[in-house]
C-alpha atoms as a PDB file:
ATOM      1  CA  UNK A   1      86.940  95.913 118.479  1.00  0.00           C
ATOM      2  CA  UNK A   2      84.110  97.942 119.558  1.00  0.00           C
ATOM      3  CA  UNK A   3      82.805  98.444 122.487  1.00  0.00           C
ATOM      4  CA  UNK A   4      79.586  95.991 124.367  1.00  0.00           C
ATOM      5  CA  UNK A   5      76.512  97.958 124.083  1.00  0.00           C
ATOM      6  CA  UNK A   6      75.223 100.009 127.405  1.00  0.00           C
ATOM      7  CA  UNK A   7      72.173  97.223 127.954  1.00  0.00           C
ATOM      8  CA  UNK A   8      74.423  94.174 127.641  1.00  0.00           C
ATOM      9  CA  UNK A   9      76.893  95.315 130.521  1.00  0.00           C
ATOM     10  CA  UNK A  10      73.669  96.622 132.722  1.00  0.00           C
ATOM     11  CA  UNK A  11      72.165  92.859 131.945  1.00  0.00           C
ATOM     12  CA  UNK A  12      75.690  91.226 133.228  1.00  0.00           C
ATOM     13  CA  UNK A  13      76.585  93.405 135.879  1.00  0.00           C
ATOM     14  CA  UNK A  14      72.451  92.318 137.123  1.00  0.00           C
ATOM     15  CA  UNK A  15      73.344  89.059 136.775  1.00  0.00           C
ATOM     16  CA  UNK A  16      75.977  88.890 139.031  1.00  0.00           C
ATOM     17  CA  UNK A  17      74.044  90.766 141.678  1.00  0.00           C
ATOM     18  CA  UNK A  18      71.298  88.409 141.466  1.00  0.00           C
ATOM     19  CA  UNK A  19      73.989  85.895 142.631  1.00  0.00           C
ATOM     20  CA  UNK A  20      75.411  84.393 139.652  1.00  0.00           C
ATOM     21  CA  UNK A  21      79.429  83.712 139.621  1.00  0.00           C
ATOM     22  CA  UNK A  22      81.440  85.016 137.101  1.00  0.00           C
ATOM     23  CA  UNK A  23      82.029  82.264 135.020  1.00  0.00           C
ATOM     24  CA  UNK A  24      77.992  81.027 134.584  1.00  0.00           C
ATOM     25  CA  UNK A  25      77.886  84.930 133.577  1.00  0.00           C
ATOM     26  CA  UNK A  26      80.529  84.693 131.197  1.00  0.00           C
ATOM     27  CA  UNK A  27      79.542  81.897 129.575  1.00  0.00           C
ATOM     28  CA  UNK A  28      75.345  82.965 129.373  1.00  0.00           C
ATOM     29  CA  UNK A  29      76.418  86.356 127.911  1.00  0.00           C
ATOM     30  CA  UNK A  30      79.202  85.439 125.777  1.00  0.00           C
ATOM     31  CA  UNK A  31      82.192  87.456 127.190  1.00  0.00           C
ATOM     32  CA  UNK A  32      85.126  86.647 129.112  1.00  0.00           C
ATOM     33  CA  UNK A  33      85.524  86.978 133.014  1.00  0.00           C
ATOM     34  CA  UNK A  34      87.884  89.517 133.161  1.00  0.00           C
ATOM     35  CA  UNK A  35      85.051  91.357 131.173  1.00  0.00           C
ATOM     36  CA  UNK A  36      82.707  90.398 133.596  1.00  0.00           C
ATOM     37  CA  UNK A  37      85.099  91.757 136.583  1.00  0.00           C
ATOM     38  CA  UNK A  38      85.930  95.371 134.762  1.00  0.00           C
ATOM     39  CA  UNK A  39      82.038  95.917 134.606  1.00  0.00           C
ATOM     40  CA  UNK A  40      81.755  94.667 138.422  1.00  0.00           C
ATOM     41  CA  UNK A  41      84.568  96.625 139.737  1.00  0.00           C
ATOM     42  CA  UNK A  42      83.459  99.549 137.453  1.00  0.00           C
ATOM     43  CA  UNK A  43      80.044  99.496 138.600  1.00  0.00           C
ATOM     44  CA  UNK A  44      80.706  99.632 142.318  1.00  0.00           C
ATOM     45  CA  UNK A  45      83.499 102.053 141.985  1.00  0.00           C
ATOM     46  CA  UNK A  46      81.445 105.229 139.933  1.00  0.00           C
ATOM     47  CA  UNK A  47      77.977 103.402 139.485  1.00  0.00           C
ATOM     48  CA  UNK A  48      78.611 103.965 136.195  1.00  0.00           C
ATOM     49  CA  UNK A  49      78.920 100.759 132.863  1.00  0.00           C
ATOM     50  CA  UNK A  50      78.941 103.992 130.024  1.00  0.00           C
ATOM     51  CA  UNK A  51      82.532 102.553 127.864  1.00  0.00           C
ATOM     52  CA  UNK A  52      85.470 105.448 127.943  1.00  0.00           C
ATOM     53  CA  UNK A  53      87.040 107.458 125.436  1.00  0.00           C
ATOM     54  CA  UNK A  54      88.596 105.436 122.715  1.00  0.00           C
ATOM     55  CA  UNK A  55      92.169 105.593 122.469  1.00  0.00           C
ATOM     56  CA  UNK A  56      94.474 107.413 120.550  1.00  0.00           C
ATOM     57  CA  UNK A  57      95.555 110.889 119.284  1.00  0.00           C
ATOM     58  CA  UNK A  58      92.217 113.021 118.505  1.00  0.00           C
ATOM     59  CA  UNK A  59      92.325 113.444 114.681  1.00  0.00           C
ATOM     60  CA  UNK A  60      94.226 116.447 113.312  1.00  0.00           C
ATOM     61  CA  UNK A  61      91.839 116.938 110.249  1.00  0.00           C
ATOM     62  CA  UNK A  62      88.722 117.824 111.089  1.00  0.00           C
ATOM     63  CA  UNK A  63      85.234 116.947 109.157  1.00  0.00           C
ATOM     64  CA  UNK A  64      85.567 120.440 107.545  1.00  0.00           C
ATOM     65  CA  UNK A  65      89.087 120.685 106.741  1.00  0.00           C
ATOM     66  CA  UNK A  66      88.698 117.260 104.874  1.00  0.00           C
ATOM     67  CA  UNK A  67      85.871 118.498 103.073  1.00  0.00           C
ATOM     68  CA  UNK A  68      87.348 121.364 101.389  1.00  0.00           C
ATOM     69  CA  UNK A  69      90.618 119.292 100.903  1.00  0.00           C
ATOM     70  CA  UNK A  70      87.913 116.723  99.047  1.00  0.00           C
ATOM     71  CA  UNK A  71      87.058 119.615  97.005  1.00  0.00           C
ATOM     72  CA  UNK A  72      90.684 120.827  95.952  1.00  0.00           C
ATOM     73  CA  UNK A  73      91.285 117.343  95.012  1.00  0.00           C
ATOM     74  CA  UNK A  74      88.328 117.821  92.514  1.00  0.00           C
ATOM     75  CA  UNK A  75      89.426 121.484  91.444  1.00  0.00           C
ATOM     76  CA  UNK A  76      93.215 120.701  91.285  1.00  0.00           C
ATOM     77  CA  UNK A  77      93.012 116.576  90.242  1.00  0.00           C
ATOM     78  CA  UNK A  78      96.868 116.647  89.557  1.00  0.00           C
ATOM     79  CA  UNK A  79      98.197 118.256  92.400  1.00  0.00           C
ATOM     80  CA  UNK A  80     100.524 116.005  94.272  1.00  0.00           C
ATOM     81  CA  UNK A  81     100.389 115.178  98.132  1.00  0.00           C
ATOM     82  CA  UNK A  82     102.915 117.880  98.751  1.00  0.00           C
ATOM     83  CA  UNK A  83     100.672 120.349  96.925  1.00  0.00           C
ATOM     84  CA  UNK A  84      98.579 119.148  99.501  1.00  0.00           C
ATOM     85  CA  UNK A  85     100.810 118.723 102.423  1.00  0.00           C
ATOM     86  CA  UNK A  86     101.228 122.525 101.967  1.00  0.00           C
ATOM     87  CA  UNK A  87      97.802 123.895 101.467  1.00  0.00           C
ATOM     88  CA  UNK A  88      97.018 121.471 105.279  1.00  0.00           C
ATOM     89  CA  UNK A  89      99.914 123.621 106.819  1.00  0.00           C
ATOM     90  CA  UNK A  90      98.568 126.772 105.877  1.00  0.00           C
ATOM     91  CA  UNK A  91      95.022 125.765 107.515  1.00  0.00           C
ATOM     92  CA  UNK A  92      96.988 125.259 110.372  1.00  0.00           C
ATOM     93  CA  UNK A  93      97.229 120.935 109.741  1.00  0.00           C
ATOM     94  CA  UNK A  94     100.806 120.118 110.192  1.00  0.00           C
ATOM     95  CA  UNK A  95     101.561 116.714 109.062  1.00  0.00           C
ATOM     96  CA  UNK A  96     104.276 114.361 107.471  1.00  0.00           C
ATOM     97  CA  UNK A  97     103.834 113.274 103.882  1.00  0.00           C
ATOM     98  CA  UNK A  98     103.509 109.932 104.971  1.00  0.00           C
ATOM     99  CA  UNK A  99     100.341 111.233 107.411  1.00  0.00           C
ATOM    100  CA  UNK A 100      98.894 112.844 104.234  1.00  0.00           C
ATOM    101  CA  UNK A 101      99.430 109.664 102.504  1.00  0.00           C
ATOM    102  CA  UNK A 102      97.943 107.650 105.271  1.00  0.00           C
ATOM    103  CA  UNK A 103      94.718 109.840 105.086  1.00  0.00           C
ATOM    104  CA  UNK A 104      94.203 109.747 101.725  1.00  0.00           C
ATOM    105  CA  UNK A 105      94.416 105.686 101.544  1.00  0.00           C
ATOM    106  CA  UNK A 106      92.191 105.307 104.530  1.00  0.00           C
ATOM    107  CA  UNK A 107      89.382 107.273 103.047  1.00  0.00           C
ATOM    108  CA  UNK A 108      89.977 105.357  99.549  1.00  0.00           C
ATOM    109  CA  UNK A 109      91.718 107.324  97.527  1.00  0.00           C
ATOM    110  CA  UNK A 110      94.159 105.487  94.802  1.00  0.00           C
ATOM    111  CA  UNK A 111      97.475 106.899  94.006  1.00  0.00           C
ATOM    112  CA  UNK A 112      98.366 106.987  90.391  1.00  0.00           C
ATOM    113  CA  UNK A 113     101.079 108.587  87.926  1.00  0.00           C
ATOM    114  CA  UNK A 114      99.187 110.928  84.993  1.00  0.00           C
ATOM    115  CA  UNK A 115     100.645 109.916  82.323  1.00  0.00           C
ATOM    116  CA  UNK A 116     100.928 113.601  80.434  1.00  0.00           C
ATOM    117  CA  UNK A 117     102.874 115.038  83.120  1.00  0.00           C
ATOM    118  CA  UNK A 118     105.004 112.043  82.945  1.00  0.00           C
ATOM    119  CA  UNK A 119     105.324 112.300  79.414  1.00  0.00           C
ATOM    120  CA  UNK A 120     105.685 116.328  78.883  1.00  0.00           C
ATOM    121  CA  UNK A 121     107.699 116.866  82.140  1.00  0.00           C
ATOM    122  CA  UNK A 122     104.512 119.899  82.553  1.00  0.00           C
ATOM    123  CA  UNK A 123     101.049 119.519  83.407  1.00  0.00           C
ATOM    124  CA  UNK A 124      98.008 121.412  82.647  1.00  0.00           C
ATOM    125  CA  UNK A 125      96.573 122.118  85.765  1.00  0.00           C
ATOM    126  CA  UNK A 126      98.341 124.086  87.859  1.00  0.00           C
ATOM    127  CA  UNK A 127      99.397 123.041  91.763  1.00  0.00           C
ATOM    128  CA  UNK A 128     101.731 120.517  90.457  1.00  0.00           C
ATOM    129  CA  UNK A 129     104.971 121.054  92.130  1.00  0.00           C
ATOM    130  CA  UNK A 130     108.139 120.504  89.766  1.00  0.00           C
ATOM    131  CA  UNK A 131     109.701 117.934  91.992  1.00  0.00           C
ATOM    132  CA  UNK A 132     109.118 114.569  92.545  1.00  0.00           C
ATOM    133  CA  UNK A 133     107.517 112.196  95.017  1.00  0.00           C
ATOM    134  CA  UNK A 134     110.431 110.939  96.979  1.00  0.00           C
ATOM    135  CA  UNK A 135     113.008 111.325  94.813  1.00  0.00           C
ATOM    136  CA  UNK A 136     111.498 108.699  92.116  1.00  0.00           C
ATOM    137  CA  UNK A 137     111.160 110.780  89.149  1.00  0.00           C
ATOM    138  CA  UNK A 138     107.463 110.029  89.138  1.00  0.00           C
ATOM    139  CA  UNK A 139     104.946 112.540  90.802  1.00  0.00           C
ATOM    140  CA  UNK A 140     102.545 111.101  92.889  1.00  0.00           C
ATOM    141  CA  UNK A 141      98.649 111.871  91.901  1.00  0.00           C
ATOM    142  CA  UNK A 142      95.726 111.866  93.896  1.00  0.00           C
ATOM    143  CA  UNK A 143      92.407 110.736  92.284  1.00  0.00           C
ATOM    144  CA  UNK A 144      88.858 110.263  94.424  1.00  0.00           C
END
């Protein structure tokens, strides 16, 4: 959920100074009363309605790492995500093949077997490690 703009938490917190309660300033602004309490009690503690950090780890691949990974996908289209697990670790991006996985699918990427290097047991680009994705027998492809 994100978070209430700056001007609708300076608009509550002014309606409750003008004398409203909490609930008739719930209810005209839309939020809850607990809501309307945090911004009170924030308000009078540090003067102060800006929202906090979100929460959560800070993201391990930065814009520019993920930009030149989005470009070795292009170059190398058949390299697997442990091609790529490896080329993050030696920029310094240490992460599970399951957190490569993850970032891949969240930015859109499909996962899907090339049929070739299925086929011929080779491939011809090069990057493509001679194991397989878990175990299955099947390497695991990343296309944009």
């Amino acid at each position: 959920m994100r978070a209430y703009s700056l001007d609708l938490r300076e608009r509550i917190v002014a309606n409750v100074q003008q004398g409203h309660n909490y609930s008739e300033t719930a209810e005209r602004f839309g939020v809850s009363v607990p809501t309307v309490s945090r911004y009170v009690e924030r308000f009078a503690k540090t003067a102060s309605l800006a929202p906090g950090t979100a929460p959560g780890a800070k993201a391990r691949i930065t814009p520019e790492i993920w930009r030149a990974l989005e470009e070795r996908v292009q170059e190398m289209p058949n390299a697997t995500l442990a091609d790529h697990q490896a080329w993050l670790k030696e920029q310094g991006v240490v992460l599970s093949y399951s957190a490569v996985h993850q970032n891949f699918a969240r930015r859109g990427y499909t996962f899907k077997k090339d049929n070739y290097c299925q086929r011929t047991r080779r491939c011809k680009t090069r990057g493509v490690l001679a194991g397989s994705a878990r175990g299955s027998g099947i390497k695991t492809q990343v296309f944009g």
